[in-house]
N, C-alpha and C. Protein backbone atom coordinates (compact mmCIF):
# COMPACT_ATOMS: atom_id res chain seq x y z
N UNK A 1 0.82 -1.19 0.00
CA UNK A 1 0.00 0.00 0.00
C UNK A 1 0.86 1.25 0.00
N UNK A 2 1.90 1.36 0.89
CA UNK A 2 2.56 2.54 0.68
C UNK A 2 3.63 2.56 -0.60
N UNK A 3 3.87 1.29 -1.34
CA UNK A 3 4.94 1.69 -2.66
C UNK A 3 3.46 2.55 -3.69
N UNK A 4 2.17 1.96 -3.40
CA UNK A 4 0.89 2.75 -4.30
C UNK A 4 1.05 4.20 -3.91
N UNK A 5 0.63 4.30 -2.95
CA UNK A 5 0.81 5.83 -2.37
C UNK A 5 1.97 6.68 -3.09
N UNK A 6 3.13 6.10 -2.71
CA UNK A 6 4.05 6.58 -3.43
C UNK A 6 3.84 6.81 -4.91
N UNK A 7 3.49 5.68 -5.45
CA UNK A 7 3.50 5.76 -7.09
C UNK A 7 2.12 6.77 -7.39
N UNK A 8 1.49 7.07 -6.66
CA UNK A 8 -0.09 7.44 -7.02
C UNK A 8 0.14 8.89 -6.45
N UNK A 9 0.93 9.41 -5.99
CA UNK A 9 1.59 10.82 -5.81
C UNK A 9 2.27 11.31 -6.71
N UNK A 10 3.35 10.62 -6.86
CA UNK A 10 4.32 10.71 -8.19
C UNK A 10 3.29 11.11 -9.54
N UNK A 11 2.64 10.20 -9.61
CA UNK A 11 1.70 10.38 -10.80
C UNK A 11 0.42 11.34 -11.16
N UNK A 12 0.16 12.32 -10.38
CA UNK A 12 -0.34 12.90 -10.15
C UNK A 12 0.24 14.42 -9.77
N UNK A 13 1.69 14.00 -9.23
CA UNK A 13 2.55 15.52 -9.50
C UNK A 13 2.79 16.04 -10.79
N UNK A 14 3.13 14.48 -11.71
CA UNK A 14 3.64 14.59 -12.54
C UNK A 14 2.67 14.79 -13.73
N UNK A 15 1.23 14.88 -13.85
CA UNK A 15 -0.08 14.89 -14.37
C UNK A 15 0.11 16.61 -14.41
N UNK A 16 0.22 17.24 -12.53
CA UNK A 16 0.07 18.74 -12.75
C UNK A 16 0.93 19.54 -13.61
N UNK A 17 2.35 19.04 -13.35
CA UNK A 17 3.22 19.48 -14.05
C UNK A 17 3.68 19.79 -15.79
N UNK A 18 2.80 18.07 -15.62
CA UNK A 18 2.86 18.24 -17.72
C UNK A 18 1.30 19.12 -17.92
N UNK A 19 0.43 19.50 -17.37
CA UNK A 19 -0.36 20.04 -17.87
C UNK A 19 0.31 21.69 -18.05
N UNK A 20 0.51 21.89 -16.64
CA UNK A 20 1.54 23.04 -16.50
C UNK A 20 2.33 23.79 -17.93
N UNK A 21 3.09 22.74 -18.44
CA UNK A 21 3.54 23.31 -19.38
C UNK A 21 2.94 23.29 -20.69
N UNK A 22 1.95 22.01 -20.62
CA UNK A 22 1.43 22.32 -21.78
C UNK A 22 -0.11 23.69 -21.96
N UNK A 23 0.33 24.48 -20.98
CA UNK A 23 -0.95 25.33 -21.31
C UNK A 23 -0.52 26.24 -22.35
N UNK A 24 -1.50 26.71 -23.22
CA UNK A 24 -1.73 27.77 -24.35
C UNK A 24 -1.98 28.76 -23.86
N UNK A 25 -1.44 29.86 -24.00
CA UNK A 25 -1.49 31.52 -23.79
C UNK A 25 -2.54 31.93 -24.97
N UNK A 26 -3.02 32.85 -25.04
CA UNK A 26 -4.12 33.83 -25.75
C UNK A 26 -3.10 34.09 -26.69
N UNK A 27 -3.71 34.46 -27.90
CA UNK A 27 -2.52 34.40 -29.18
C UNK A 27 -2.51 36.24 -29.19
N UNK A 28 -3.15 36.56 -28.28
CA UNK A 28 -2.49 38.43 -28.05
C UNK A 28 -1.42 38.01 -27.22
N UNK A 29 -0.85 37.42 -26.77
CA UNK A 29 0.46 37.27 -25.78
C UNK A 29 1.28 36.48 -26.98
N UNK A 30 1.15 35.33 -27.53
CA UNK A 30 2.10 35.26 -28.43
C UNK A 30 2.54 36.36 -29.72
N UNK A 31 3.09 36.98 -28.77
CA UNK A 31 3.47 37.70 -30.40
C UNK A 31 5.10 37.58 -29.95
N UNK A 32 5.49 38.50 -31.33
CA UNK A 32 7.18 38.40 -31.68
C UNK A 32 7.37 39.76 -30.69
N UNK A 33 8.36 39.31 -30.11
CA UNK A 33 8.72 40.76 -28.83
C UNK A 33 8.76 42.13 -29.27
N UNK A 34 9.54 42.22 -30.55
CA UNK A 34 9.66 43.63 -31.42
C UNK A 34 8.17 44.16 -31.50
N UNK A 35 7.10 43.67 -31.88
CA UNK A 35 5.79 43.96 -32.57
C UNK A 35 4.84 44.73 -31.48
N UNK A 36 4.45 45.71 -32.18
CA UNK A 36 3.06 46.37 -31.30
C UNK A 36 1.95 45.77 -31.34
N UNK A 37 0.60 46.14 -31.06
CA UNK A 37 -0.81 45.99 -30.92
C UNK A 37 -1.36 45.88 -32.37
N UNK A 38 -1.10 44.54 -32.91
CA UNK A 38 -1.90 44.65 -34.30
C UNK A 38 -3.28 45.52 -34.49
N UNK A 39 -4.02 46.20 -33.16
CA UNK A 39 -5.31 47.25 -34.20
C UNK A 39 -4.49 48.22 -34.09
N UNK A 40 -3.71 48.91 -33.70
CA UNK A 40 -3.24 49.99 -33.79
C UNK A 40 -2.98 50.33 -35.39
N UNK A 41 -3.04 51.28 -36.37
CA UNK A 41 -2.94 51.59 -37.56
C UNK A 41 -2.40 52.99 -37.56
N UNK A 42 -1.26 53.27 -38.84
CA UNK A 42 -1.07 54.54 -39.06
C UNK A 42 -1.32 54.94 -39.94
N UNK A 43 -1.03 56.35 -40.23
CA UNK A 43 -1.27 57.50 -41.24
C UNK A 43 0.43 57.82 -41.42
N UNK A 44 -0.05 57.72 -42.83
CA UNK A 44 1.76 58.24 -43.39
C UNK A 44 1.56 59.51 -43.93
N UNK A 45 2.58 60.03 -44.23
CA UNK A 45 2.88 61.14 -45.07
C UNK A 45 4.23 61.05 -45.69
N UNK A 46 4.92 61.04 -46.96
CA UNK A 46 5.85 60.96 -47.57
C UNK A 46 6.13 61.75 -48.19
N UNK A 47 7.73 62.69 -47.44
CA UNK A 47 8.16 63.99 -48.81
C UNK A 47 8.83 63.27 -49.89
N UNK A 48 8.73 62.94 -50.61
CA UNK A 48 9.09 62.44 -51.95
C UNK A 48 10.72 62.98 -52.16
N UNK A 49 11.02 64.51 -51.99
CA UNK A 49 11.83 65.49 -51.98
C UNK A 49 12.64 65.84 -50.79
N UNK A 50 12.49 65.07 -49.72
CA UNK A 50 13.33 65.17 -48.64
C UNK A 50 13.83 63.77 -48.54
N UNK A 51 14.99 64.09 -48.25
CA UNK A 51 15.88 62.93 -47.48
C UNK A 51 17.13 63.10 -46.39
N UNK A 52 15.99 63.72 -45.53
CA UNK A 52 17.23 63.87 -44.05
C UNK A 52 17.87 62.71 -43.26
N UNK A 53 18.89 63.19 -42.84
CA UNK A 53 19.74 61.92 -42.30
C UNK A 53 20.02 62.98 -40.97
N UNK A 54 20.55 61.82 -40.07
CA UNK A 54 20.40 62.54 -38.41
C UNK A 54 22.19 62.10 -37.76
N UNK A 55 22.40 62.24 -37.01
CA UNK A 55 23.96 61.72 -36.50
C UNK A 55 23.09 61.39 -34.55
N UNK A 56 23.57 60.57 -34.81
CA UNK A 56 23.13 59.99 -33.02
C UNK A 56 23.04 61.04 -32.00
N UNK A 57 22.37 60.98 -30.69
CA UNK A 57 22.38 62.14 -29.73
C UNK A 57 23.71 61.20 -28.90
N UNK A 58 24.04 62.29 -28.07
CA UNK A 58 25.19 61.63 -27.24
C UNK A 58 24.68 60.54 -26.50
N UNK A 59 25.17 59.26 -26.79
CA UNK A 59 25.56 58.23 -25.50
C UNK A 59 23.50 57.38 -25.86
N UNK A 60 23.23 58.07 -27.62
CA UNK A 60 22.43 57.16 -28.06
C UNK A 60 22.89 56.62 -29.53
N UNK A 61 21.68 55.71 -30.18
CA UNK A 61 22.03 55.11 -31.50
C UNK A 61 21.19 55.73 -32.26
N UNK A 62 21.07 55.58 -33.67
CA UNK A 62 20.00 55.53 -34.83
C UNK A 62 19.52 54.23 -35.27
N UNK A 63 18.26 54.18 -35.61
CA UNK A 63 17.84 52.75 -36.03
C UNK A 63 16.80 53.40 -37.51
N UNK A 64 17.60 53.46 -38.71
CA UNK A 64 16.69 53.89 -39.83
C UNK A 64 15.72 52.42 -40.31
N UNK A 65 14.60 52.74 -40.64
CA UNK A 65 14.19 51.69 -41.18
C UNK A 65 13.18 52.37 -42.75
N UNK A 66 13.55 51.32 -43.63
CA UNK A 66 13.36 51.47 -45.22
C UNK A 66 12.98 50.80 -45.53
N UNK A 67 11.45 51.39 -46.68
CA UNK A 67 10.97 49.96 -47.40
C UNK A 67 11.51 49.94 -48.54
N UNK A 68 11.28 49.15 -49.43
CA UNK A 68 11.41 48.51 -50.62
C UNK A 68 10.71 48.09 -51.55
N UNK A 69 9.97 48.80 -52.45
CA UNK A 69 9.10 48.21 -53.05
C UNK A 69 9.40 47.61 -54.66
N UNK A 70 10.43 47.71 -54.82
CA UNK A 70 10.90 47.89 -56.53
C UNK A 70 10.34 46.42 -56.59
N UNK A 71 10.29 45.58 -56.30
CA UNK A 71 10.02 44.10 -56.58
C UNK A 71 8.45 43.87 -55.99
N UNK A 72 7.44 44.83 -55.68
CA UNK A 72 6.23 44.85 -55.57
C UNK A 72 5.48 45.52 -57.03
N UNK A 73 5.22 44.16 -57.25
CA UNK A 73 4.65 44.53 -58.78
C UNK A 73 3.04 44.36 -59.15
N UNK A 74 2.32 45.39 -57.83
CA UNK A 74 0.93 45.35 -57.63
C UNK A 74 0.89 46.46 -56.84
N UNK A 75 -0.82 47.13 -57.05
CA UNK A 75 -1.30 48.02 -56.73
C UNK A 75 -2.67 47.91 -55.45
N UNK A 76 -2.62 48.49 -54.88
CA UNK A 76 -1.59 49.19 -53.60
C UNK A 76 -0.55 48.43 -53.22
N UNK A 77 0.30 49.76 -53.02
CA UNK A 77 1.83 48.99 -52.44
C UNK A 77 1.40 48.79 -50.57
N UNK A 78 2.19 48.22 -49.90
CA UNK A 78 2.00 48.01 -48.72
C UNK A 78 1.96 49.23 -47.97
N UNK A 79 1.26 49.53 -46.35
CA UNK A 79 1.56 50.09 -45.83
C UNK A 79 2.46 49.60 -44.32
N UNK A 80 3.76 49.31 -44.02
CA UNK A 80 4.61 48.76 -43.08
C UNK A 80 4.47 49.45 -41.98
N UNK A 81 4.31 48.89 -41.19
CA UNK A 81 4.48 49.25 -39.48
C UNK A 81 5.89 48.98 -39.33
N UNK A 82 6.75 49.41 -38.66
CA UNK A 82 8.11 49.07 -37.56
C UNK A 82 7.73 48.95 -36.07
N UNK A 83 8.31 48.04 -35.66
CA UNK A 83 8.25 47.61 -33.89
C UNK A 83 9.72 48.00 -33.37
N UNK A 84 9.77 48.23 -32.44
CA UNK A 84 10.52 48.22 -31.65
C UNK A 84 10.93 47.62 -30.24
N UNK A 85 10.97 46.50 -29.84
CA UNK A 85 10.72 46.14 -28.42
C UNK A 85 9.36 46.26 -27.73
N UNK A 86 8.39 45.71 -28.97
CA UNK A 86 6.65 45.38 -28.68
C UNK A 86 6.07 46.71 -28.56
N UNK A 87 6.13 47.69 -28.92
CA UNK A 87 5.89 49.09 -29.61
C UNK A 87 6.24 49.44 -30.71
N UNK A 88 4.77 49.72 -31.88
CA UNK A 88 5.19 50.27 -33.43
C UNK A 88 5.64 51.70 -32.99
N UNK A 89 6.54 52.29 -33.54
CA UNK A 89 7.26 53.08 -33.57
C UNK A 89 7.26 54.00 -34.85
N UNK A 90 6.13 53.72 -35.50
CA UNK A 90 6.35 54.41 -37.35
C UNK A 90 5.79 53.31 -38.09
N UNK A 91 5.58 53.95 -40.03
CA UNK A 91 5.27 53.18 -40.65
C UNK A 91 6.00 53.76 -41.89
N UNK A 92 5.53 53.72 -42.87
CA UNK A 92 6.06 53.83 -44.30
C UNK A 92 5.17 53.53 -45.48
N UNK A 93 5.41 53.98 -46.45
CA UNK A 93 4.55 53.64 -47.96
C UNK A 93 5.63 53.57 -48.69
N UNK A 94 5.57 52.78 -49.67
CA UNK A 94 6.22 52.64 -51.21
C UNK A 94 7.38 53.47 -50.79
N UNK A 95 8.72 52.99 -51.22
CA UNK A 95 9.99 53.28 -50.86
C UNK A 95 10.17 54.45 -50.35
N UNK A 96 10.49 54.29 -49.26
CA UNK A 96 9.82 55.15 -48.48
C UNK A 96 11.24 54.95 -47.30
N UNK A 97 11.63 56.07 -45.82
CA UNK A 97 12.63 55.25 -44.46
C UNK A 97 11.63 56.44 -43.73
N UNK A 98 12.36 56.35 -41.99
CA UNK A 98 11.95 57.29 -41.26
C UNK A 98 13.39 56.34 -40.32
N UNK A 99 13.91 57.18 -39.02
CA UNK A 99 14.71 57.11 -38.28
C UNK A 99 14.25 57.43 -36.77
N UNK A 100 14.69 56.77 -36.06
CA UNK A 100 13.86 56.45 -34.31
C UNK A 100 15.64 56.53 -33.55
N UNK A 101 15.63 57.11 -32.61
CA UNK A 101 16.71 57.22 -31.70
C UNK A 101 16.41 56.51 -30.24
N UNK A 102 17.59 55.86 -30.42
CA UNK A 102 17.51 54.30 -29.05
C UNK A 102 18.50 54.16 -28.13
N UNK A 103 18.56 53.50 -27.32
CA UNK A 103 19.76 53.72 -26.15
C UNK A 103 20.65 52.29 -26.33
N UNK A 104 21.15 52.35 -25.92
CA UNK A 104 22.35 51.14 -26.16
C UNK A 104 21.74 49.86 -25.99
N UNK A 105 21.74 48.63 -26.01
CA UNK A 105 21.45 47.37 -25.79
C UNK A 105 21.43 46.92 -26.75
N UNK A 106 20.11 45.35 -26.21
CA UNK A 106 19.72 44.55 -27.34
C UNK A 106 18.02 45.64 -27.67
N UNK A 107 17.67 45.42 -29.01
CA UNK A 107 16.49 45.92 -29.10
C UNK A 107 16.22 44.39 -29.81
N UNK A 108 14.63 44.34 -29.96
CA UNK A 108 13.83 43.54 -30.88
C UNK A 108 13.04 44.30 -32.00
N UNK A 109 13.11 43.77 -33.09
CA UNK A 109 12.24 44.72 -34.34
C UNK A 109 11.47 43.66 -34.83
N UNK A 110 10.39 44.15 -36.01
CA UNK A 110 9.36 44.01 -35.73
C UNK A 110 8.58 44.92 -37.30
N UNK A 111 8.59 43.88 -38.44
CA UNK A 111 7.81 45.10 -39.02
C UNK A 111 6.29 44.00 -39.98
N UNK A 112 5.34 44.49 -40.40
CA UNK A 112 4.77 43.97 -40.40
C UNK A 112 3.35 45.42 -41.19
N UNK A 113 2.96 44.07 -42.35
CA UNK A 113 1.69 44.64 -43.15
C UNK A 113 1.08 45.53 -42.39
N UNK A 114 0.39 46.38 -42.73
CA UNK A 114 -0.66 47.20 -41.56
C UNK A 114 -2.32 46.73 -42.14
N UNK A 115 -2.45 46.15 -43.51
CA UNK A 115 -3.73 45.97 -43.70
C UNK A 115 -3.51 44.76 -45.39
N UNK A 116 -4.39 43.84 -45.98
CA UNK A 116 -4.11 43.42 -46.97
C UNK A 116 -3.63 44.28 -48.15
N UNK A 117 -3.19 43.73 -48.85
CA UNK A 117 -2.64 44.83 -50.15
C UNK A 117 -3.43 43.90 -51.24
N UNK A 118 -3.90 43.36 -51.29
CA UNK A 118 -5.11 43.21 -52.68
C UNK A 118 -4.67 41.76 -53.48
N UNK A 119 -3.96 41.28 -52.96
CA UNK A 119 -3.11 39.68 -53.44
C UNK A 119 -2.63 38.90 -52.48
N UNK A 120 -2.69 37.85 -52.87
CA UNK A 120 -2.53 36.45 -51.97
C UNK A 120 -0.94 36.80 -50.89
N UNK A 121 -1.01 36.66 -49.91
CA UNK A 121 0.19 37.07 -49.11
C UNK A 121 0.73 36.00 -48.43
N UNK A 122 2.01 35.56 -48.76
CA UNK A 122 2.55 34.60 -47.59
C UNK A 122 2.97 35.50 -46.53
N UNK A 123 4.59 35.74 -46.01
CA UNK A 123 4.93 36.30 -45.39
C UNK A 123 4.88 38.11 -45.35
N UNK A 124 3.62 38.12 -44.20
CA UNK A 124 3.43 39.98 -44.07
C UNK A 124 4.10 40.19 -43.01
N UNK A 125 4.58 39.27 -41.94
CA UNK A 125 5.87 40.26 -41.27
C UNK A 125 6.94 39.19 -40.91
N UNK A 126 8.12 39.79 -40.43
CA UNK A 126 8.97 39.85 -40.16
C UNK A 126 9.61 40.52 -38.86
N UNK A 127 11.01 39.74 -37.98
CA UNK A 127 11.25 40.23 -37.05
C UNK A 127 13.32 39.73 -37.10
N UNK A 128 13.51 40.87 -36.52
CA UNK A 128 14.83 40.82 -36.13
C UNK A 128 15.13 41.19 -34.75
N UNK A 129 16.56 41.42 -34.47
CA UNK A 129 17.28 41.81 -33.13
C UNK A 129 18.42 41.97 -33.25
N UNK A 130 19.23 42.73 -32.89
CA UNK A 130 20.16 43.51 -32.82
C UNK A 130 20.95 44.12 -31.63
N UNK A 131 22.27 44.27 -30.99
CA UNK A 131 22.25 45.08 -30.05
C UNK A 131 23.14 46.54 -30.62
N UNK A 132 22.55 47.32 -30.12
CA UNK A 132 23.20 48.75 -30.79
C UNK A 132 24.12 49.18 -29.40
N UNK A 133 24.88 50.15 -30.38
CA UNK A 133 26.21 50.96 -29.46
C UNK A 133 26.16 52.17 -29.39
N UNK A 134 26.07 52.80 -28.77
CA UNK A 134 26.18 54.29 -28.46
C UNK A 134 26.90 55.12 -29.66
N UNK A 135 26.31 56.08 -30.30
CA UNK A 135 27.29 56.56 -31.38
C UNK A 135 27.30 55.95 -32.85
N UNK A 136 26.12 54.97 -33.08
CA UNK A 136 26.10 54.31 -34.38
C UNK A 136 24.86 53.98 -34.83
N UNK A 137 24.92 54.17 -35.97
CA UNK A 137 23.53 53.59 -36.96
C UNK A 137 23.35 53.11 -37.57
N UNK A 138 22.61 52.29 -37.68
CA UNK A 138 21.74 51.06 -38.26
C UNK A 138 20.53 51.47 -39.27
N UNK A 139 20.65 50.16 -40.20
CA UNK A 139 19.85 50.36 -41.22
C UNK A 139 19.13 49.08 -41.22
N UNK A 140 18.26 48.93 -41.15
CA UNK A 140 16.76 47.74 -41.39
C UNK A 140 16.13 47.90 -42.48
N UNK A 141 16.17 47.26 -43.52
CA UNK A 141 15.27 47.33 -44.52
C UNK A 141 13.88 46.20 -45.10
N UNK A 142 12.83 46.62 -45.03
CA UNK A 142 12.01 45.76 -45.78
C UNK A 142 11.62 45.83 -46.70
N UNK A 143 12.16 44.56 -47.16
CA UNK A 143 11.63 44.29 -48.97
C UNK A 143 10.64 43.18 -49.01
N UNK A 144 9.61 44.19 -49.70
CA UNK A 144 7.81 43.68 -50.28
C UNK A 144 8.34 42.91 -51.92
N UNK A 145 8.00 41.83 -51.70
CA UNK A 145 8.34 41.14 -52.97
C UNK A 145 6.35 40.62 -53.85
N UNK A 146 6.05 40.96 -54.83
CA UNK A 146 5.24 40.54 -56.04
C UNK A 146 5.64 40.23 -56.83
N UNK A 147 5.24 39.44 -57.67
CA UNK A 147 5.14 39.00 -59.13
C UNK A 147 4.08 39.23 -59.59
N UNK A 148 3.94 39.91 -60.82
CA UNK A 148 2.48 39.71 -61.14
C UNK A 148 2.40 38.85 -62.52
N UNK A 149 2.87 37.81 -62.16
CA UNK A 149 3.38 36.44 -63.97
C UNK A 149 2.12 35.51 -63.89
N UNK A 150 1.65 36.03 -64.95
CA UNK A 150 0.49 35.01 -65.18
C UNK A 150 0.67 33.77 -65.19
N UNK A 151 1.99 33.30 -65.73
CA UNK A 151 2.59 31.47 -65.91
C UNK A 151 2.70 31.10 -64.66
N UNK A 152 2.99 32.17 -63.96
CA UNK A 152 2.91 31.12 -62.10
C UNK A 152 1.51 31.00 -61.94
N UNK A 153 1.01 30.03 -61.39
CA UNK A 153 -0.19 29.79 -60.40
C UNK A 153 0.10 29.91 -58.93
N UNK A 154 0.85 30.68 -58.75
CA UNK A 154 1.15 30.86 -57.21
C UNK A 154 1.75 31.91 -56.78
N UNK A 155 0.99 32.79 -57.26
CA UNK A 155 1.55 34.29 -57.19
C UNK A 155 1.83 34.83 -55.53
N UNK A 156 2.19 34.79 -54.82
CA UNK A 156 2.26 34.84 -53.89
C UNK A 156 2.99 36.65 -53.01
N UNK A 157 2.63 37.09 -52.47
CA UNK A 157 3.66 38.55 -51.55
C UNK A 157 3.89 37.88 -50.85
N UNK A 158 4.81 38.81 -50.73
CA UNK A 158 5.87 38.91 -49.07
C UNK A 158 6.87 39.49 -48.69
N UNK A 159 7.10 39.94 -47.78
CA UNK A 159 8.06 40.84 -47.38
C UNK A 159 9.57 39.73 -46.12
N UNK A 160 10.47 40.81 -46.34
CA UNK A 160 11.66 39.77 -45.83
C UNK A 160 12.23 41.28 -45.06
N UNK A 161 13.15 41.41 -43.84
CA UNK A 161 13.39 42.40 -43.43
C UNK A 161 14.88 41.93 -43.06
N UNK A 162 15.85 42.79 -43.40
CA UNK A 162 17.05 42.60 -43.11
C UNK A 162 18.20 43.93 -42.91
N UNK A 163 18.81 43.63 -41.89
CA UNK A 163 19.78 44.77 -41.58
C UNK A 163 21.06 44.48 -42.92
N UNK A 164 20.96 46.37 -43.35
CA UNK A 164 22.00 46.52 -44.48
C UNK A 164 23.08 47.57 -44.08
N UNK A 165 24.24 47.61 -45.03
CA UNK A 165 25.51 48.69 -44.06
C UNK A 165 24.56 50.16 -44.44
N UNK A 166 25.91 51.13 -43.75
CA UNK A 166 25.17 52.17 -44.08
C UNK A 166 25.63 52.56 -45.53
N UNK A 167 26.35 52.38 -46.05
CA UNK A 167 26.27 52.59 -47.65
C UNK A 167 25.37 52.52 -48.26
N UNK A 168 24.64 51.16 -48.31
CA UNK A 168 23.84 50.47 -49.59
C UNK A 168 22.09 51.26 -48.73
N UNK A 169 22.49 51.81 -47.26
CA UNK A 169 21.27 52.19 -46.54
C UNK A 169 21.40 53.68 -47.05
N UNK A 170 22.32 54.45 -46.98
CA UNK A 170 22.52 55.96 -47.12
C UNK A 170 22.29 55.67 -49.28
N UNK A 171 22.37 55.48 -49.52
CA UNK A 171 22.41 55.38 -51.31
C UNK A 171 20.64 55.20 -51.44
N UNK A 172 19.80 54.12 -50.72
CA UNK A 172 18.80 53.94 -51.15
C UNK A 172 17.86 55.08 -50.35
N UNK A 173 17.87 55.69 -49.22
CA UNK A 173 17.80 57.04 -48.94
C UNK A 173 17.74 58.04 -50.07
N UNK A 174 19.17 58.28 -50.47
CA UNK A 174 18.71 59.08 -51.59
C UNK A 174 17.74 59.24 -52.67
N UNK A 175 17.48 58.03 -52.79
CA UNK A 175 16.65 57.64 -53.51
C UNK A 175 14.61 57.79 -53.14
N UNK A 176 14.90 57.33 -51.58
CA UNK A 176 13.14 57.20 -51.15
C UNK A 176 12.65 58.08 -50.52
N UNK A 177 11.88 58.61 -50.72
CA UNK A 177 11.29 59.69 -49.91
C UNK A 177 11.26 59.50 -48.02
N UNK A 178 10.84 60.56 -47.48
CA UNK A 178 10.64 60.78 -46.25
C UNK A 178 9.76 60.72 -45.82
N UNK A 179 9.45 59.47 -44.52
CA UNK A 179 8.05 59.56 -44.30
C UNK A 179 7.46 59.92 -42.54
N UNK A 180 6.82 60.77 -42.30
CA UNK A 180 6.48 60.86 -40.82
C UNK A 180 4.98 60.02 -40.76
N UNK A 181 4.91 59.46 -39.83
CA UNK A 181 3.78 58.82 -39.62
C UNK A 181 3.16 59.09 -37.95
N UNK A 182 1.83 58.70 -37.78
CA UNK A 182 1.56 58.80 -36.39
C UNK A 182 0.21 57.80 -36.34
N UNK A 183 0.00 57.54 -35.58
CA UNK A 183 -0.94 56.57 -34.91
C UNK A 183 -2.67 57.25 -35.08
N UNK A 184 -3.17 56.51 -35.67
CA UNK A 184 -4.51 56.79 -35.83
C UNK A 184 -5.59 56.86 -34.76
N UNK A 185 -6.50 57.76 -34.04
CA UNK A 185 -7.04 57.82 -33.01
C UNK A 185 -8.40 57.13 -33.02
């Protein structure tokens, strides 16, 4: 009777425990750490004709982030959110950057569709991480990829987000307009 006891404790710790881990969180708690409040939505504005660049505040970083649309070959182009450590921080339209000033560490990013764009979508976001240094800047770029080829049957979007130097980041700048954005009330 007492090796049962024993075994019939054991088995029953061990019942709480695997349930324990197997519980499911609310899929508003699973998200990617970088990412904000998917209802949250912005409003862009893009100077076409500006392209300011910033130099770090003392004893912070720059984190530019740029879209990409040259390989989005459909109408409407995306509108991108950026995250920052589970706060959107900005958005963007059609090649398009904006720049956010951060303090040293690791950050998490985070960028992601803000609404459908009118075609079948695999991947609408994307997430990275990074740790930044006091005195330096970073470039994140997302590239929105379409086809619009009738011979595929699998036309598919998607966007891919990847940190680039500041060369190939300061060159495509020149190129994309300026965008301020803010959060829709």
């Amino acid at each position: 009777m007492k090796m049962f006891s024993k075994f019939l404790v054991a088995s029953i710790l061990s019942t709480f425990s695997s349930l324990t881990f197997a519980q499911t969180f609310p899929t508003s708690q699973a998200v990617v750490p970088g990412c904000g409040d998917k209802k949250i939505k912005w409003d862009v504005t893009t100077a076409r004709s500006k392209h300011p660049t910033a130099t770090p505040d003392p004893g912070k970083a720059l984190i530019y982030f740029l879209q990409d649309d040259t390989n989005f070959q459909s109408a409407p182009k995306p509108t991108t959110r950026f995250g920052l450590n589970g706060d959107w921080v900005g958005a963007t339209q059609y090649n398009a950057y904006f720049y956010v000033s951060v303090d040293p560490g690791e950050h998490h990013l985070c960028a992601g569709w803000q609404s459908w764009v009118g075609v079948s979508a695999g991947h609408t976001s994307a997430a990275d991480h990074f740790t930044a240094e006091a005195g330096k800047s970073y470039f994140f770029i997302v590239r929105n990829f379409y086809t619009n080829n009738t011979h595929e049957p699998t036309n598919v979007a998607n966007m891919k987000l990847e940190q680039v130097n500041s060369d190939e980041g300061q060159l495509l700048m020149s190129k994309f307009g300026f965008s301020t954005s803010h959060a829709r009330k």
